[in-house]
Protein backbone atom coordinates (compact mmCIF):
# COMPACT_ATOMS: atom_id res chain seq x y z
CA UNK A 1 166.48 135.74 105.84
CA UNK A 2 169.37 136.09 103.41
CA UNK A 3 169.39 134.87 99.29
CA UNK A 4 172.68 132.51 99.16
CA UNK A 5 174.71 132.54 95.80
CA UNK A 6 176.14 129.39 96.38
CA UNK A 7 178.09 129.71 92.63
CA UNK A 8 179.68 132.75 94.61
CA UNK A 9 181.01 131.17 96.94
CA UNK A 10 182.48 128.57 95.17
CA UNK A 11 183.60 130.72 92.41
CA UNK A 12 181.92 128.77 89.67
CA UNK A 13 179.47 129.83 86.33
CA UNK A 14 176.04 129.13 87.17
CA UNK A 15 176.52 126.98 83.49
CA UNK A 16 179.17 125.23 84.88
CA UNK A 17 179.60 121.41 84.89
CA UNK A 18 179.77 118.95 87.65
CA UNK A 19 183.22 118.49 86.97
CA UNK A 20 183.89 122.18 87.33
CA UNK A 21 181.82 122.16 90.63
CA UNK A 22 183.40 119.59 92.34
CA UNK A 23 187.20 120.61 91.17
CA UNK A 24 186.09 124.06 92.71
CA UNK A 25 185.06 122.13 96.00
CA UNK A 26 188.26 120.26 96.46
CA UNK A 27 190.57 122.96 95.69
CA UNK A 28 188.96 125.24 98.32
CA UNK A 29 187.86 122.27 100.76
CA UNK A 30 191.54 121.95 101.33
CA UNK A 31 192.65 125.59 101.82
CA UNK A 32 190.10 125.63 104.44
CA UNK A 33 190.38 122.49 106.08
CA UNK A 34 190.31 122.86 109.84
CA UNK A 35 192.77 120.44 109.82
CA UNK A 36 195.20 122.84 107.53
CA UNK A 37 194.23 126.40 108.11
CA UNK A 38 193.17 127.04 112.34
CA UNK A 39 191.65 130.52 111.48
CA UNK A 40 188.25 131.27 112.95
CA UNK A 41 187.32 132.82 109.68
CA UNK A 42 188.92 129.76 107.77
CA UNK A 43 186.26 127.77 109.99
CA UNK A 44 183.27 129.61 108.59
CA UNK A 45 184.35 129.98 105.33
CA UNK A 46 184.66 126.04 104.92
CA UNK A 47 181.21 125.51 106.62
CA UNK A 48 179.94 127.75 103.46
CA UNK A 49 181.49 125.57 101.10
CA UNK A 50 180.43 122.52 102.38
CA UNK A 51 176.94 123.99 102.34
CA UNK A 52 177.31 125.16 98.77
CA UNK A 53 178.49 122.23 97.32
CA UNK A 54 175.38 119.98 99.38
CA UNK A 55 173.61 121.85 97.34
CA UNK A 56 175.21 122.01 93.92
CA UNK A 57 176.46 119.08 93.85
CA UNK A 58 173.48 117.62 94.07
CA UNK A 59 170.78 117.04 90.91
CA UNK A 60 167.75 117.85 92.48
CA UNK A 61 169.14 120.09 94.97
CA UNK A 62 170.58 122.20 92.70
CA UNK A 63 167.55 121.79 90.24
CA UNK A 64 165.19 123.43 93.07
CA UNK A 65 167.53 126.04 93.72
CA UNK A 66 168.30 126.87 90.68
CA UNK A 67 164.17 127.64 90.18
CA UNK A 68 164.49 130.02 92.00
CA UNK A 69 166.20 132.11 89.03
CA UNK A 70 169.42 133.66 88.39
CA UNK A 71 168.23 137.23 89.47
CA UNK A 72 169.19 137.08 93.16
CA UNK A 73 171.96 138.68 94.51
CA UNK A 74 174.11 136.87 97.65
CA UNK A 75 172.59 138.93 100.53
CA UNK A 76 169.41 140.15 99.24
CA UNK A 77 166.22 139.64 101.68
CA UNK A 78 164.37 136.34 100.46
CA UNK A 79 160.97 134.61 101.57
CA UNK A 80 160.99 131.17 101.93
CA UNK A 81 158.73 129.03 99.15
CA UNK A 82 154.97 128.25 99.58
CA UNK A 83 154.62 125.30 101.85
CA UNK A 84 157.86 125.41 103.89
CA UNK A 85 156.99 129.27 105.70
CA UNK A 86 155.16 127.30 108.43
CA UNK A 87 157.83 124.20 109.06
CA UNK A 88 160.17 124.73 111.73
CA UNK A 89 163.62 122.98 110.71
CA UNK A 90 165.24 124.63 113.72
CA UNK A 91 166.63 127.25 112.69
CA UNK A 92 169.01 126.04 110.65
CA UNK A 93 171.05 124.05 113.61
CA UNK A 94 169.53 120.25 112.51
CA UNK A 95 172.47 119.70 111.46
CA UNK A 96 176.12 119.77 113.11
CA UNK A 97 179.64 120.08 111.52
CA UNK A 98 182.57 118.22 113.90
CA UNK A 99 185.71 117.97 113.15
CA UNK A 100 187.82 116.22 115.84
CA UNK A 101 185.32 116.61 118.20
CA UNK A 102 184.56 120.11 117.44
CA UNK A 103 181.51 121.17 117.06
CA UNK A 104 181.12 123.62 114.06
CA UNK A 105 177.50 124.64 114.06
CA UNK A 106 175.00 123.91 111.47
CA UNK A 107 173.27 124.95 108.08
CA UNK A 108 172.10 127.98 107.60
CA UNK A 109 168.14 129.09 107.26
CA UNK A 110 168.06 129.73 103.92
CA UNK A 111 169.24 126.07 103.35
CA UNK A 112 166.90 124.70 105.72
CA UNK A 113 163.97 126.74 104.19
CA UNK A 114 164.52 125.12 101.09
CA UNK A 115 165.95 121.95 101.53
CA UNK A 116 164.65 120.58 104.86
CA UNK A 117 162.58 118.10 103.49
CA UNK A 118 164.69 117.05 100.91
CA UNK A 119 166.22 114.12 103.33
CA UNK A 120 168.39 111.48 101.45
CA UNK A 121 170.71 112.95 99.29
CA UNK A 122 174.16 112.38 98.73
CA UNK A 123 176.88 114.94 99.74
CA UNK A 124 178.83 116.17 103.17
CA UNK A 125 181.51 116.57 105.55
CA UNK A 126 183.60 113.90 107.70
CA UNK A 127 182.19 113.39 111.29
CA UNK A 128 179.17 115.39 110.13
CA UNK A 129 177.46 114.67 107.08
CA UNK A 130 175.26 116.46 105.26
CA UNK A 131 172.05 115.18 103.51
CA UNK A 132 169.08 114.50 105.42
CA UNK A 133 167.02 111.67 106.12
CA UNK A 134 163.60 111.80 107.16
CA UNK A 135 162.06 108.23 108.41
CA UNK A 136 159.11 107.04 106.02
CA UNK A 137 156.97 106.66 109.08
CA UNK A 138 153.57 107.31 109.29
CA UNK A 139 151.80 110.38 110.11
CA UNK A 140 149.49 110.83 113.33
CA UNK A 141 146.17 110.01 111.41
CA UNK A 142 148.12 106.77 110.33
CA UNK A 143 146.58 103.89 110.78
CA UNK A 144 148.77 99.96 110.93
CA UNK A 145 146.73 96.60 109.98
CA UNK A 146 148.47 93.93 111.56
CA UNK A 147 147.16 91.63 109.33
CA UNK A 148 148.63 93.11 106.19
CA UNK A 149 150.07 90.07 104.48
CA UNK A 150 154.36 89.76 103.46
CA UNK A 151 153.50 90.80 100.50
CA UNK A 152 152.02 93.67 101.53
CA UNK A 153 155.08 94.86 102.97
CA UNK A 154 157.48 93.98 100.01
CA UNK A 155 155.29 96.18 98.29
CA UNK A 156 155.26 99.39 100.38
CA UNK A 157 159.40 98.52 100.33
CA UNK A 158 159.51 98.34 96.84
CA UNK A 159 157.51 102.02 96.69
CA UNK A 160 159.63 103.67 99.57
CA UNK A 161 163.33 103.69 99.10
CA UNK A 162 164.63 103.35 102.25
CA UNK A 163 168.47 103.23 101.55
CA UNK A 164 169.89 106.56 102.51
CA UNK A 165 173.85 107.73 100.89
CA UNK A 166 175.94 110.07 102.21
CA UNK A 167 179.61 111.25 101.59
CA UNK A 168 182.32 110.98 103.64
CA UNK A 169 185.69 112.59 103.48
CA UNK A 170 188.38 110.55 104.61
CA UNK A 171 192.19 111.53 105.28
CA UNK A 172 195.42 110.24 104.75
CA UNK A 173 195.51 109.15 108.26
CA UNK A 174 192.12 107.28 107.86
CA UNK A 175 193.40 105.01 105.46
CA UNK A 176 196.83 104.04 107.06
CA UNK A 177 195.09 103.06 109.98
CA UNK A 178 193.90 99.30 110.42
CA UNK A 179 191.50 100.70 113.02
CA UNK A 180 187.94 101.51 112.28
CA UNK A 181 187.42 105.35 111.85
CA UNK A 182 184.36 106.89 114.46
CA UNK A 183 181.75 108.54 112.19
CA UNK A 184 179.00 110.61 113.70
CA UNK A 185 176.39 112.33 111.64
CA UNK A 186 172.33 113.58 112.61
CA UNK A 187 169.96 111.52 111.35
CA UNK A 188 166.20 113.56 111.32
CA UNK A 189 163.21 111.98 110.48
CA UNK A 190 159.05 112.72 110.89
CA UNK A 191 157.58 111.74 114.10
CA UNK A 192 155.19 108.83 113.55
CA UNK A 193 153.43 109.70 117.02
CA UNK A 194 152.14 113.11 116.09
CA UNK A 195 151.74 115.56 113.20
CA UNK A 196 153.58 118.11 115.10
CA UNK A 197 152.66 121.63 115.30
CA UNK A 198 153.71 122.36 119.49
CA UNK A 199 150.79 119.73 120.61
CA UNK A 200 152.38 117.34 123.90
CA UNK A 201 154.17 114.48 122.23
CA UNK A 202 157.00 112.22 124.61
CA UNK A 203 158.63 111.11 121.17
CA UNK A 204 159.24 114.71 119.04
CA UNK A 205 157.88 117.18 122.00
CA UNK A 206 155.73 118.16 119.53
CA UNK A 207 158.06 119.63 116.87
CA UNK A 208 156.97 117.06 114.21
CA UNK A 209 160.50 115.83 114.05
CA UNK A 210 162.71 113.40 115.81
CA UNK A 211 166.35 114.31 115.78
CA UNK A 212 169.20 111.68 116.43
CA UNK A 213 172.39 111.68 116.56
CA UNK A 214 174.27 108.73 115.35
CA UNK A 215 177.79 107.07 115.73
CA UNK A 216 179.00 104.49 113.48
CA UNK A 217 182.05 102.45 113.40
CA UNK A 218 183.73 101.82 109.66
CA UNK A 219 186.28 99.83 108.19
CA UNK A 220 187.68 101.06 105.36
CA UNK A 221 188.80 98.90 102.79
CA UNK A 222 192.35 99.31 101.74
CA UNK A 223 193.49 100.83 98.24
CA UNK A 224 189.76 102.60 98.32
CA UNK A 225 189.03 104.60 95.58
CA UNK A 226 187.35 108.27 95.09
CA UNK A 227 183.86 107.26 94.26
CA UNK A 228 183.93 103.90 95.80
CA UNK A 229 180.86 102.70 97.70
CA UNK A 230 180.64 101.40 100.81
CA UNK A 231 177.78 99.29 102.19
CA UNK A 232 176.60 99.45 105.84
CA UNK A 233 173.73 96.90 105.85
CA UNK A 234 170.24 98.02 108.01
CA UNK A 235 171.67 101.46 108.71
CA UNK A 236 169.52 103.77 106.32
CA UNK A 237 165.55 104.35 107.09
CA UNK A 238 163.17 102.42 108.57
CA UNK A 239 159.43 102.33 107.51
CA UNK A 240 156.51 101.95 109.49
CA UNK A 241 156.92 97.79 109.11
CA UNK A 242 160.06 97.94 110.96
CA UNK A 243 161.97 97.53 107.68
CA UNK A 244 165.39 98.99 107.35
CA UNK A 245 167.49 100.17 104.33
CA UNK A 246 171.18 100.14 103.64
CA UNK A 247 173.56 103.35 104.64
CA UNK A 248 176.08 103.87 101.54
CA UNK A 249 179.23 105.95 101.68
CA UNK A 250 180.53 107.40 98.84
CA UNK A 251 184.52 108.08 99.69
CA UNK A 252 185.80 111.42 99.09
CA UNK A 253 189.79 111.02 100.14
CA UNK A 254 190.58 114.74 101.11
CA UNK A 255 193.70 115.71 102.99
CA UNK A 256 195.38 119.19 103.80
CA UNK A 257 199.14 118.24 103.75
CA UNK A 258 198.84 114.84 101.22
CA UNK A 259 197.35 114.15 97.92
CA UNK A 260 195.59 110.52 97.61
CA UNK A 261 196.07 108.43 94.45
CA UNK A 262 195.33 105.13 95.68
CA UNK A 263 198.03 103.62 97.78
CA UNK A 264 200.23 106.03 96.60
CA UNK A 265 200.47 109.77 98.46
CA UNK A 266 202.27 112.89 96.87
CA UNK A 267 203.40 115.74 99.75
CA UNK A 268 205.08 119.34 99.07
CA UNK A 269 208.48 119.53 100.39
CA UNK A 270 209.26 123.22 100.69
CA UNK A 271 213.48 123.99 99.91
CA UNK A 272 215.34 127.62 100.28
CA UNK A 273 217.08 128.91 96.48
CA UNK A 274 220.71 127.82 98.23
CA UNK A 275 219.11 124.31 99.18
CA UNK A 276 218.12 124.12 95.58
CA UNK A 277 221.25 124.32 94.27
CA UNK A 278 223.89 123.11 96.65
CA UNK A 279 221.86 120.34 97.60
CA UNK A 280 221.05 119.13 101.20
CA UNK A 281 218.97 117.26 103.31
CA UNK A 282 215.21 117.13 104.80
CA UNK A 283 213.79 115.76 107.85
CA UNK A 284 210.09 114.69 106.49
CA UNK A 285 207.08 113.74 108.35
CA UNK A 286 205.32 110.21 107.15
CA UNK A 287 202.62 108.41 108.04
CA UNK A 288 205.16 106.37 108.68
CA UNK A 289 207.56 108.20 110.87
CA UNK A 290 209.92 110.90 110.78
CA UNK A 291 212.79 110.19 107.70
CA UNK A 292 215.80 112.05 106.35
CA UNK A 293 215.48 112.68 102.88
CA UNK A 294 218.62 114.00 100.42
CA UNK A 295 217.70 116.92 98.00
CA UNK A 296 220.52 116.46 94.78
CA UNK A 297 221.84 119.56 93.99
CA UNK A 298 220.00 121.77 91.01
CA UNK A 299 216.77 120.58 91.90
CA UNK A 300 213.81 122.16 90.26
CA UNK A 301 210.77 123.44 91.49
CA UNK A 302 208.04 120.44 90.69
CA UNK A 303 211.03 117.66 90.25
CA UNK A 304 209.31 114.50 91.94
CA UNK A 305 211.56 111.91 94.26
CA UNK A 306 210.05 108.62 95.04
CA UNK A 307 210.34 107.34 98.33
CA UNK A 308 209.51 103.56 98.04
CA UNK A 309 207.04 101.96 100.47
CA UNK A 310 206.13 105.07 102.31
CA UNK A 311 202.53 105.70 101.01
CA UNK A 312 199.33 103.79 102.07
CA UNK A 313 198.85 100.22 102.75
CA UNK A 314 197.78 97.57 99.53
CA UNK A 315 195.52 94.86 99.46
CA UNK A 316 197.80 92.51 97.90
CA UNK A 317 200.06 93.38 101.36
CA UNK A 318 203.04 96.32 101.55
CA UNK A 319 202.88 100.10 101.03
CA UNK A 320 202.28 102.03 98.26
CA UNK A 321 204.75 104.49 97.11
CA UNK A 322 205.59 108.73 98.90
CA UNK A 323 206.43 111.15 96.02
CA UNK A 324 207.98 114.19 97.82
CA UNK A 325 206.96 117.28 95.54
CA UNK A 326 209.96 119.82 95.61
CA UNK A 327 208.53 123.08 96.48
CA UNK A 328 211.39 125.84 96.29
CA UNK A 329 210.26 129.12 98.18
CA UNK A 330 211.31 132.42 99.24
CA UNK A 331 212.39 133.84 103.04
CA UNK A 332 210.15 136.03 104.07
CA UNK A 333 212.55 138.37 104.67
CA UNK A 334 215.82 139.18 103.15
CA UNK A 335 218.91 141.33 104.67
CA UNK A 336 220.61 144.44 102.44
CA UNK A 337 223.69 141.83 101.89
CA UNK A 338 221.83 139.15 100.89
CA UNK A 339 219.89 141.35 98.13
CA UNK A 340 223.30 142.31 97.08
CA UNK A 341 224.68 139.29 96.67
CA UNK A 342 221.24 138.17 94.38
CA UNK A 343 221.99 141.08 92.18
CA UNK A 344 225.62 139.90 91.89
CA UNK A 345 224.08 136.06 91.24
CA UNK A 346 221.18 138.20 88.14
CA UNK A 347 224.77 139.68 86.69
């Protein structure tokens, strides 16, 4: 398989912070949203940086992979580390990206080789998050006392964290809505039935591993913050006592066409040069309809309007505010007389 510079294709310093790392994720994440940019190759190129950033923007992922030394070059034939040559992870399809109900394809191998068993850490993709969970079950040559006492189990608890946390990117759209958003994310864990290795097995047909897929309804809370946690009781792992852990999202607002502070949303609003300066008016999308906006005349580039209640709902009730960004640009093309009349307007 192929060595991954994953600080290529973010465009980061392998010294570089986690600041630096995640700034380089957003800014990219949205020109290659598949929401924003339809391209096939925009479609691949965001799956990479979703699987770069898994990595780096995680501690210990990046810790291990970063072991690996800074001699490699992106391309370069690599061999897998001792003790993961032999475990089949699937080829790199355990798990899937979906956006809208499209189904993106997975990791690659080289992530899989080195990161397959690494199975609750924080990091992903809406619909289809990344970070892996494998059950704490036992193994085949396990072997469950019934009569192991309460406290026998608080204590195998207490030594197996069973709370699993994921990210998940959320749009503009998300949060306007009062409805719950679907998520749906692959949730892989060791079979406790058999040790794997091809051998007959009705849970994991023998692969060691059982792979589900799982749909969730959330409710987001309104005015949620980057960062903010949210708490899905009994959804994480479950140990070989039948106890369960807690699911926790981390939110991660990310939107192609607004940008989330809050309740309040900012949006480009793209003017012609004779717009700019004679003024006029815009038909703008919102989440909350179609609106007519007026441009004054001599507007700048960057100048900021307000538009009052047109942003995302608030807890304490009503809307947060819309700040249309002006955004003067060019035509694409130009005719001989209009050139003219520029270099009459640069006299």
């Amino acid at each position: 398989m192929k060595y991954k510079d994953y600080y290529e294709t973010l465009g980061v310093k392998r010294e570089a912070t986690e600041a630096e790392i995640k700034s380089a994720y957003r800014k990219l994440a949205r020109k290659y949203h598949p929401d924003v940019n339809k391209t096939k190759e925009a479609e691949e190129k965001f799956k990479e940086i979703n699987e770069a950033y898994e990595v780096l923007g995680d501690k210990q992922k990046r810790q291990r992979y970063d072991s690996l030394g800074s001699s490699w070059q992106g391309g370069a034939d690599y061999t897998p580390p001792p003790g993961f040559e032999n475990f089949n992870f699937g080829g790199g399809n355990y798990q899937q990206f979906n956006f809208n109900g499209q189904d993106m394809g997975g990791f690659s191998d080289f992530f899989s080789s080195l990161f397959g068993d690494m199975m609750g850490s924080a990091g992903g993709t809406r619909g289809g998050f990344s970070g892996f969970d494998f059950g704490s079950g036992m193994g085949a040559q396990g072997y469950s006392n019934p009569n192991f006492n309460t406290g026998r189990k608080t204590q195998k608890s207490k030594a197996e964290n069973l709370d699993v946390t994921k990210t998940l990117n959320v749009t503009a759209e998300d949060l306007f809505s009062d409805k719950p958003i679907n998520v749906k994310f692959n949730d892989m864990r060791k079979c406790t039935q058999c040790p794997g290795g091809g051998g007959y097995c009705s849970a994991c047909g023998g692969t060691g591993i059982i792979n589900e897929t799982k749909s969730l309804k959330v409710k987001l809370p309104k005015e949620v913050k980057e960062g903010q946690k949210i708490r899905l009781k009994g959804e994480g792992k479950v140990d070989a006592y039948g106890q369960k852990g807690d699911l926790y999202l981390i939110i991660n607002p990310i939107d192609g066409e607004y940008q989330i502070s809050g309740s309040d949303l900012t949006k480009d609003i793209e003017i012609t040069p004779p717009e700019a300066v004679l003024g006029c008016q815009k038909e703008i999308k919102t989440l909350h309809g179609s609106i007519t906006i007026k441009i004054p005349k001599m507007t700048s580039s960057g100048k900021m309007l307000r538009l009052k209640n047109l942003g995302l709902p608030k807890k304490s009730g009503g809307y947060g505010n819309l700040n249309a960004k002006i955004k003067i640009v060019l035509p694409e093309k130009l005719t001989q007389k209009e050139i003219e009349l520029y270099k009459q307007l640069a006299k």
